[in-house]
Structure formats: C-alpha cells, structure tokens
N, C-alpha and C. Protein backbone atom coordinates (compact mmCIF):
# COMPACT_ATOMS: atom_id res chain seq x y z
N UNK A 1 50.08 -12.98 49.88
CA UNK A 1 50.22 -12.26 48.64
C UNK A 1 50.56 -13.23 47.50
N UNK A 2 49.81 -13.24 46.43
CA UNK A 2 49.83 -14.43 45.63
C UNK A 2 51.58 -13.92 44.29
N UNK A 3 52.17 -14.27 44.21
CA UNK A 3 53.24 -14.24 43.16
C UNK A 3 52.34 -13.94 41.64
N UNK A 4 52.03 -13.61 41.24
CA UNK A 4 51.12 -12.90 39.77
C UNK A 4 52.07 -12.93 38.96
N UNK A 5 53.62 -12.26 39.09
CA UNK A 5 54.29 -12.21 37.84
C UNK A 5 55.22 -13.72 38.03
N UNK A 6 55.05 -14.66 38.91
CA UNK A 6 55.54 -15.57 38.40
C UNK A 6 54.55 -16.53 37.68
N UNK A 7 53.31 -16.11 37.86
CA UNK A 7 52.34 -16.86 37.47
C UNK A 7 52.35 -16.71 35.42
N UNK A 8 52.34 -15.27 35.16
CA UNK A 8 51.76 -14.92 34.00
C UNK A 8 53.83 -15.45 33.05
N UNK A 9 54.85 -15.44 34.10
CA UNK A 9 56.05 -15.51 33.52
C UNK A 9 55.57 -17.31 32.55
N UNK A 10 55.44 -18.16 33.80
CA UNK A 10 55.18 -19.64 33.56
C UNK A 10 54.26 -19.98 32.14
N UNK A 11 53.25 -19.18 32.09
CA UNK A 11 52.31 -18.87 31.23
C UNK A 11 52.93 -18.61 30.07
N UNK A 12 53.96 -17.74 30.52
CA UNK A 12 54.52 -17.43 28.41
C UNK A 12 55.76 -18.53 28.71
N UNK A 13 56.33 -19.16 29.15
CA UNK A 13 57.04 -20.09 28.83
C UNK A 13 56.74 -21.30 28.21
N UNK A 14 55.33 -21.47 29.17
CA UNK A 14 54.60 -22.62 28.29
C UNK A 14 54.00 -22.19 27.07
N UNK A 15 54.02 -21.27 26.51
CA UNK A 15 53.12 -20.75 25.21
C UNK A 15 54.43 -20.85 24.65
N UNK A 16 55.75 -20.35 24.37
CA UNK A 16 56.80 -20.74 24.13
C UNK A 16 56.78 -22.42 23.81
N UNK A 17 56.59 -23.18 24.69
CA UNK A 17 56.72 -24.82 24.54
C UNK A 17 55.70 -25.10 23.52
N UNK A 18 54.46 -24.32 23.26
CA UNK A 18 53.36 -24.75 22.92
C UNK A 18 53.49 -24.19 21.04
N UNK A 19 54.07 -23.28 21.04
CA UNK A 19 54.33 -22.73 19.48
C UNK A 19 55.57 -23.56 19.16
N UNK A 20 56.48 -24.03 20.09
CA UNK A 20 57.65 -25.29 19.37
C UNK A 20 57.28 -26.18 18.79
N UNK A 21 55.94 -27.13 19.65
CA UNK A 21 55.52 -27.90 19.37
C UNK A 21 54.25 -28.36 18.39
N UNK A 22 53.25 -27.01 18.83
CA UNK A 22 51.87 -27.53 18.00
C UNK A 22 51.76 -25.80 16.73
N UNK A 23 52.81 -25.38 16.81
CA UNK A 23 52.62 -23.63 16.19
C UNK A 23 52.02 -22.61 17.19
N UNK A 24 52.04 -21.93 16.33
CA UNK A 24 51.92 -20.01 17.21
C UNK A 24 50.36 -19.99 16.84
N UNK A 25 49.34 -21.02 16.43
CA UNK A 25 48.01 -20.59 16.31
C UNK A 25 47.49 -21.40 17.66
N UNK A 26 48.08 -22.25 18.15
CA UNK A 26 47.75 -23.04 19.73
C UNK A 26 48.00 -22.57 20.49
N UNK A 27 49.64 -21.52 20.46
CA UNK A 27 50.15 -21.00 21.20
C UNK A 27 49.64 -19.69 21.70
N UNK A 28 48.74 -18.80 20.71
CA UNK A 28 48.09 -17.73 20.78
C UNK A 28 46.75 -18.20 21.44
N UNK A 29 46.02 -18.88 21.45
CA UNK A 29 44.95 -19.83 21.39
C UNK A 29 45.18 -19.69 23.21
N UNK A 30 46.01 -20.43 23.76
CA UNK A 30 46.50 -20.81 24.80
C UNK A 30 46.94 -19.27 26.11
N UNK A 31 47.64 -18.53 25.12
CA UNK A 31 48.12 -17.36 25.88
C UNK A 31 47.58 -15.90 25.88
N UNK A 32 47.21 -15.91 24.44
CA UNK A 32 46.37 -14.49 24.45
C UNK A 32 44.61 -14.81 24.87
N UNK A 33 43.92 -15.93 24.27
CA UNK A 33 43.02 -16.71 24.36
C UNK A 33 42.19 -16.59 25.17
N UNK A 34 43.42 -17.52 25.96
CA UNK A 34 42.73 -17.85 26.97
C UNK A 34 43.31 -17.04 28.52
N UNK A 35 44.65 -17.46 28.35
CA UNK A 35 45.48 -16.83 30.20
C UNK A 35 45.28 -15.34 29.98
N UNK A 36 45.99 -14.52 29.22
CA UNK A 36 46.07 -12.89 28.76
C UNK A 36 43.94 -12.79 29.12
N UNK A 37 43.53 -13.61 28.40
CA UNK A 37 42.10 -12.94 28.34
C UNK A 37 41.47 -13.01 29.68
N UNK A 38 41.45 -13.73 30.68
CA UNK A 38 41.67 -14.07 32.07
C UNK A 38 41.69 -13.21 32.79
N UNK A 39 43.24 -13.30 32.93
CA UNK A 39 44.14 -12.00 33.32
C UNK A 39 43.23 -10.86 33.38
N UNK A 40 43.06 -10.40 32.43
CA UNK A 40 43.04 -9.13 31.69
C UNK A 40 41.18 -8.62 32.55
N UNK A 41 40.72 -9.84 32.55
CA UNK A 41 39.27 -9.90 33.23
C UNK A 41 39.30 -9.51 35.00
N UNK A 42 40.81 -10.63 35.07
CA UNK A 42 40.71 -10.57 37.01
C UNK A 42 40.88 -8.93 37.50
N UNK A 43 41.64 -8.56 36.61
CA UNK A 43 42.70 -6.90 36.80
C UNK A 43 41.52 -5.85 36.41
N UNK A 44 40.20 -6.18 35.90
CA UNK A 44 39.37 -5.18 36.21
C UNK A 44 38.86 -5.18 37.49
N UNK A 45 38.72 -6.22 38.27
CA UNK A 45 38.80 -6.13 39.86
C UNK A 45 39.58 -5.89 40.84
N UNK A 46 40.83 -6.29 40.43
CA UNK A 46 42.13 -6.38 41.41
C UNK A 46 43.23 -5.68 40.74
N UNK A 47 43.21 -4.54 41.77
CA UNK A 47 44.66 -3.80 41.82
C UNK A 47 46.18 -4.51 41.53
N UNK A 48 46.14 -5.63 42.06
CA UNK A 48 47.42 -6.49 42.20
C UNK A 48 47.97 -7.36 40.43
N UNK A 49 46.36 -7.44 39.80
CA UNK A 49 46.32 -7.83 38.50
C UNK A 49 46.98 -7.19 37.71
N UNK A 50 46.02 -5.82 37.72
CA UNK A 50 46.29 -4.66 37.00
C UNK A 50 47.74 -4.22 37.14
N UNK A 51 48.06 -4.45 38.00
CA UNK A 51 49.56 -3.67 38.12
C UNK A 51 50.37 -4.86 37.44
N UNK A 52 50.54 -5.86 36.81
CA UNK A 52 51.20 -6.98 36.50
C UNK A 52 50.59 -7.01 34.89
N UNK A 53 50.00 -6.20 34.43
CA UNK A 53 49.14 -5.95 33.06
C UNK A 53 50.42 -5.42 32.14
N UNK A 54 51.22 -4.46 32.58
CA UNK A 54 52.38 -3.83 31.43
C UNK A 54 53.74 -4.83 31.28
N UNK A 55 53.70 -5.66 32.56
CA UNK A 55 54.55 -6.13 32.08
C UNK A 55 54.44 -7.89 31.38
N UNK A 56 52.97 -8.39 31.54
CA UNK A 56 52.56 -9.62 31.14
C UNK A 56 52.55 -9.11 29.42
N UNK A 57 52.18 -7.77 29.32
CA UNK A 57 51.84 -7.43 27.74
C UNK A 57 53.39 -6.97 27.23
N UNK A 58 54.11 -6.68 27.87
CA UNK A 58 55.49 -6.61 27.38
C UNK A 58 55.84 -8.01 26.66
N UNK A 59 55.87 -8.84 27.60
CA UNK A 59 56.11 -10.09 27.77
C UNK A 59 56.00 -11.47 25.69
N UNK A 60 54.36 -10.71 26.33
CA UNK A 60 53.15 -11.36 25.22
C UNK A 60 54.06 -10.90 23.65
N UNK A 61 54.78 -9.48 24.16
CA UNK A 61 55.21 -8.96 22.59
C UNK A 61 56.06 -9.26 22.25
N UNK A 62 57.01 -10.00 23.19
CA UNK A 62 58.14 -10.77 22.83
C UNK A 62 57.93 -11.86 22.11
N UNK A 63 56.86 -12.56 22.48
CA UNK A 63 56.35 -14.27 21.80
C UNK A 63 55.77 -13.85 20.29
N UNK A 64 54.75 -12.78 20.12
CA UNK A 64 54.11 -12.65 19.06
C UNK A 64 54.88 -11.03 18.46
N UNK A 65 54.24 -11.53 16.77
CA UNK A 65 54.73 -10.62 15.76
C UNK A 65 53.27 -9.48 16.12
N UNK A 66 53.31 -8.12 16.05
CA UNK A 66 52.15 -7.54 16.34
C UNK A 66 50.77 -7.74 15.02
N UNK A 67 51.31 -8.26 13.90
CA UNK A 67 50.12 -8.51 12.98
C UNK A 67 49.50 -10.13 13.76
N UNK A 68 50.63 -10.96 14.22
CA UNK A 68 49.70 -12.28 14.68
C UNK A 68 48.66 -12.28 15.66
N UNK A 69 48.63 -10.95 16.62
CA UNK A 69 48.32 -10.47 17.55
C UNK A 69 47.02 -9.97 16.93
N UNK A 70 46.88 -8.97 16.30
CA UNK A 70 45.56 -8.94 15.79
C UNK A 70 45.32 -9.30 14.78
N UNK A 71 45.54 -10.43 14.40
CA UNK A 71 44.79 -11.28 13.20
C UNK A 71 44.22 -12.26 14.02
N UNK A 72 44.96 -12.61 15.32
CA UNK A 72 43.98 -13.50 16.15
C UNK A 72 43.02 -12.43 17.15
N UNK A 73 43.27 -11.88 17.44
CA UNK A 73 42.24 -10.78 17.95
C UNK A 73 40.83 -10.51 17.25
N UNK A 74 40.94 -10.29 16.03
CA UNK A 74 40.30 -10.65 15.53
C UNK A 74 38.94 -11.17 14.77
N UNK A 75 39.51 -12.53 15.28
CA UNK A 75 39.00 -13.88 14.78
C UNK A 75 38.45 -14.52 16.30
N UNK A 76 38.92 -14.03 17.31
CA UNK A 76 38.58 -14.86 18.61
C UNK A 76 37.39 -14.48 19.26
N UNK A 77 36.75 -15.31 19.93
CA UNK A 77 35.47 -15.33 20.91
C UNK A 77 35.20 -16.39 20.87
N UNK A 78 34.67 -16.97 22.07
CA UNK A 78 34.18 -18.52 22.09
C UNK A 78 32.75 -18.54 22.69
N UNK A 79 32.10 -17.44 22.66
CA UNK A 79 30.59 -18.10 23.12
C UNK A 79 29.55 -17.85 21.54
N UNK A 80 28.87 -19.39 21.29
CA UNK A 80 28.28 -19.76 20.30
C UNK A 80 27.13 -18.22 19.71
N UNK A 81 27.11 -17.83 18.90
CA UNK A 81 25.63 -16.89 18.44
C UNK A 81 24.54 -18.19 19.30
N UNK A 82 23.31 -17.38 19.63
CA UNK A 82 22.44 -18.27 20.29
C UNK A 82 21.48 -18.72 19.37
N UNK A 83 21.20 -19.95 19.21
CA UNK A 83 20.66 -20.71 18.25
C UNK A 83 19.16 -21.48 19.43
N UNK A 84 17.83 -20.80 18.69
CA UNK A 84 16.53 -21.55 19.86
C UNK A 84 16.52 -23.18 18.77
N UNK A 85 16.75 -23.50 18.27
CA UNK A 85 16.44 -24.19 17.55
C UNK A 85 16.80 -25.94 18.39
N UNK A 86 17.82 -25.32 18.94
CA UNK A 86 18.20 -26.40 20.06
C UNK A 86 17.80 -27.25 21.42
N UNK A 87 16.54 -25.93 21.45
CA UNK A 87 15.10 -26.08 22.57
C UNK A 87 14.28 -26.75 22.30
N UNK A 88 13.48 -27.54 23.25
CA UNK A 88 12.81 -28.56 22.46
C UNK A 88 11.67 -27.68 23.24
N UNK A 89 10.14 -27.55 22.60
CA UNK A 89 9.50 -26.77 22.86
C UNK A 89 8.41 -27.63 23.68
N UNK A 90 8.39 -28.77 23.76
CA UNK A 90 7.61 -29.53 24.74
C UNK A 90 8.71 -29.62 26.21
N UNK A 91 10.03 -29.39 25.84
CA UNK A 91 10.62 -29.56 27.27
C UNK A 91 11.17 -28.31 28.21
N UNK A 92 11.14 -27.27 27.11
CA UNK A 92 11.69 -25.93 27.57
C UNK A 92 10.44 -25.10 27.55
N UNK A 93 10.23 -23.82 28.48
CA UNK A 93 9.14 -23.17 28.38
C UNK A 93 9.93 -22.25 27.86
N UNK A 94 8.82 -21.19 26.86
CA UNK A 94 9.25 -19.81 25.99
C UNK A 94 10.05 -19.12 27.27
N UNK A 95 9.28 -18.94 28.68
CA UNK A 95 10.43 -18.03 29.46
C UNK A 95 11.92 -18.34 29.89
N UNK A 96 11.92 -19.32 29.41
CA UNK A 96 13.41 -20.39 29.77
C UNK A 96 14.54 -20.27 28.21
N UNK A 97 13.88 -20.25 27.41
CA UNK A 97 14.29 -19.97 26.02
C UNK A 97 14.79 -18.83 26.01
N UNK A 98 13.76 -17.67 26.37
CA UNK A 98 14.07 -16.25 26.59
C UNK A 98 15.21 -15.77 27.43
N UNK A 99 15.33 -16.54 28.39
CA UNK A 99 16.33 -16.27 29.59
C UNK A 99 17.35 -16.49 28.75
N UNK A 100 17.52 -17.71 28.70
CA UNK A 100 18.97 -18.47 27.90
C UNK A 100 19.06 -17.74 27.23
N UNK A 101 18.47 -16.96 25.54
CA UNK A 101 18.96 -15.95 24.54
C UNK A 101 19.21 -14.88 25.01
N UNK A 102 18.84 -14.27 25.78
CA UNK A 102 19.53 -13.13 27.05
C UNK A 102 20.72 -13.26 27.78
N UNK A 103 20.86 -14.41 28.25
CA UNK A 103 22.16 -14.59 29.06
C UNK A 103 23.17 -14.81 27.88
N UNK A 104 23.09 -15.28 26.61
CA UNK A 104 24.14 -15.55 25.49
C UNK A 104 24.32 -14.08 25.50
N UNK A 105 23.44 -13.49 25.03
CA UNK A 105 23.98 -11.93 24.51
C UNK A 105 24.92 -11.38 25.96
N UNK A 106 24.37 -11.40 26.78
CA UNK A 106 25.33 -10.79 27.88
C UNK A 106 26.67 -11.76 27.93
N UNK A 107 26.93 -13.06 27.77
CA UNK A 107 28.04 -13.55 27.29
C UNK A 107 29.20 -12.84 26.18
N UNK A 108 28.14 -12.65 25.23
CA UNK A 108 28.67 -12.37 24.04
C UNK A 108 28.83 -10.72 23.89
N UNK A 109 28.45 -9.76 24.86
CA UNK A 109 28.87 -8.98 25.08
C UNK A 109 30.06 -8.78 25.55
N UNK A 110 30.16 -9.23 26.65
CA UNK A 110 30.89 -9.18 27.71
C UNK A 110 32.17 -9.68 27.32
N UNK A 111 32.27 -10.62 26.44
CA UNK A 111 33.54 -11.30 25.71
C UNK A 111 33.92 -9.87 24.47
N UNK A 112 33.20 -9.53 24.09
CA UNK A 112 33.61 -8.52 23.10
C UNK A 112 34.40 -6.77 23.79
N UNK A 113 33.61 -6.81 24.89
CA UNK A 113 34.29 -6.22 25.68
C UNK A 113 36.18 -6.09 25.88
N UNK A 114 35.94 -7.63 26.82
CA UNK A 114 37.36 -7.65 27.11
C UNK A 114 38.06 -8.23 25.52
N UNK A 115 37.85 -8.26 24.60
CA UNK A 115 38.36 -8.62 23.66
C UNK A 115 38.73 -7.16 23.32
N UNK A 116 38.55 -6.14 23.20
CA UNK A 116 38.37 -4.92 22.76
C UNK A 116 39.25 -4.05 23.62
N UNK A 117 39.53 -4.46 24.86
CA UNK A 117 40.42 -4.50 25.84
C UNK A 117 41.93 -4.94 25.92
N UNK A 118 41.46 -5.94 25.19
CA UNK A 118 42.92 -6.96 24.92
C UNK A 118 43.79 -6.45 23.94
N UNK A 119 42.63 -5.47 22.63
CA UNK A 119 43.72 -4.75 21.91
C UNK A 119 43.88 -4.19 22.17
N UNK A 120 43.51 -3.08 23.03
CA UNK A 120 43.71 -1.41 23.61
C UNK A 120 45.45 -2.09 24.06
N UNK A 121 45.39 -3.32 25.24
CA UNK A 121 46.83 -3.30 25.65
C UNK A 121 47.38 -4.08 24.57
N UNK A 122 47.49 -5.21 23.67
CA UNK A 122 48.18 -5.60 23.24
C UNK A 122 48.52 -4.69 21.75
N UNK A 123 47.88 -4.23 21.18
CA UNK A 123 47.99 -3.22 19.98
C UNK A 123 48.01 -1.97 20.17
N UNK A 124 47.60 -1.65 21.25
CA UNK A 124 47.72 0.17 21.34
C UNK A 124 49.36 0.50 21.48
N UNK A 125 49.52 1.50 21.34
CA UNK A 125 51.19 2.58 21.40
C UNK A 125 51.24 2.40 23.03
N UNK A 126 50.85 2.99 23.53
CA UNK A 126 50.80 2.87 24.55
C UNK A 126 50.63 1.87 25.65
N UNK A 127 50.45 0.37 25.26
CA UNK A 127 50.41 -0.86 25.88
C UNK A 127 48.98 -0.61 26.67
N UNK A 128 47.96 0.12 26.57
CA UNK A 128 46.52 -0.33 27.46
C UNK A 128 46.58 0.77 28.36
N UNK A 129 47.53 1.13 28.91
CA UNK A 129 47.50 2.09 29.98
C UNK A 129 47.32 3.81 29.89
C-alpha cells in the first residue's frame, strides 16, 4: 500500500521551500502545475488517489490565497497550439503531419479537461467533491 498522503504532505512542504525561495509563481508552477495536476489525473483511475484528493486540496489552500489559485489556473497549460510549419514537407508525409495535429488536440484537450477539474476542487465551495 503506497503512503499517498505522505507523498502529497512532502509535496506542499517543498512548495513551501520553493515560494521562500524563488516566490509563489514557481511555487504554484511546481504544486498546483504540476504534482496537484498529476495527482488529480492518477485519482481518476485510482480509488486510493481519489480518496487523498480533499485533503491534498485542503492542504493546497493553506499555501495559496484563493485569487492566486485561479489567476494561475487560468493562465496554465503546457502543450504548444500545433504549429505544421515545423514539418519539413520533403521529410514528413501529409499523413504523419495529420496524425501529429490530432494527437496535439487530444493533448490539448485532455489538459483542459483536468485543468477544469483542478478548479471544480481547488475553487469550488465544495472542494471538487
């Protein structure tokens, strides 16, 4: 049985170390970002996640003010808009091009998703649940 809430505890301690040192825009970067966004992905599969979801977002609300929370909410996603321009058309075939601008959008879905997710628990009244 893997320890989960000591995992996500370590996680906001170091986001703690990480807003001492570099600010609360690395520190959000780092914890809502990236670990919370994670998280938040594994626990649509796993029961054991999910159940460690109210109190990692308890947690999260201790570190952040709820406007920093969605002002980086936001502003966040990390997969590029898909740009063909980057294909070289003697080395890539059109069905290879096609694939790739397909698989971005399902990226870029799929991130908007759990982003959309992330506020339900981190901004909703109700913490997500």
């Amino acid at each position: 049985m893997l320890n989960l809430h000591k995992i996500w505890i370590e996680q906001c301690e170091a986001a703690r170390g990480i807003e001492d040192q570099f600010g609360t825009v690395d520190a959000m970067k780092y914890l809502v970002g990236e670990k919370f966004l994670n998280y938040l992905d594994a626990a649509e599969k796993d029961a054991e996640f999910r159940s460690e979801l109210p109190a990692f977002v308890a947690e999260i609300k201790t570190i952040f003010e709820p406007w920093q929370i969605a002002e980086y909410l936001e502003k966040a996603g990390w997969t590029e808009p898909f740009d063909p321009s980057i294909y070289q058309e003697e080395d890539d075939t059109p069905d290879f091009i096609e694939m790739e601008r397909k698989d971005n959008i399902r990226r870029v879905a799929n991130e908007l998703l759990l982003l959309e997710r992330a506020k339900e628990w981190l901004l909703g009244e109700d913490g997500g649940e």
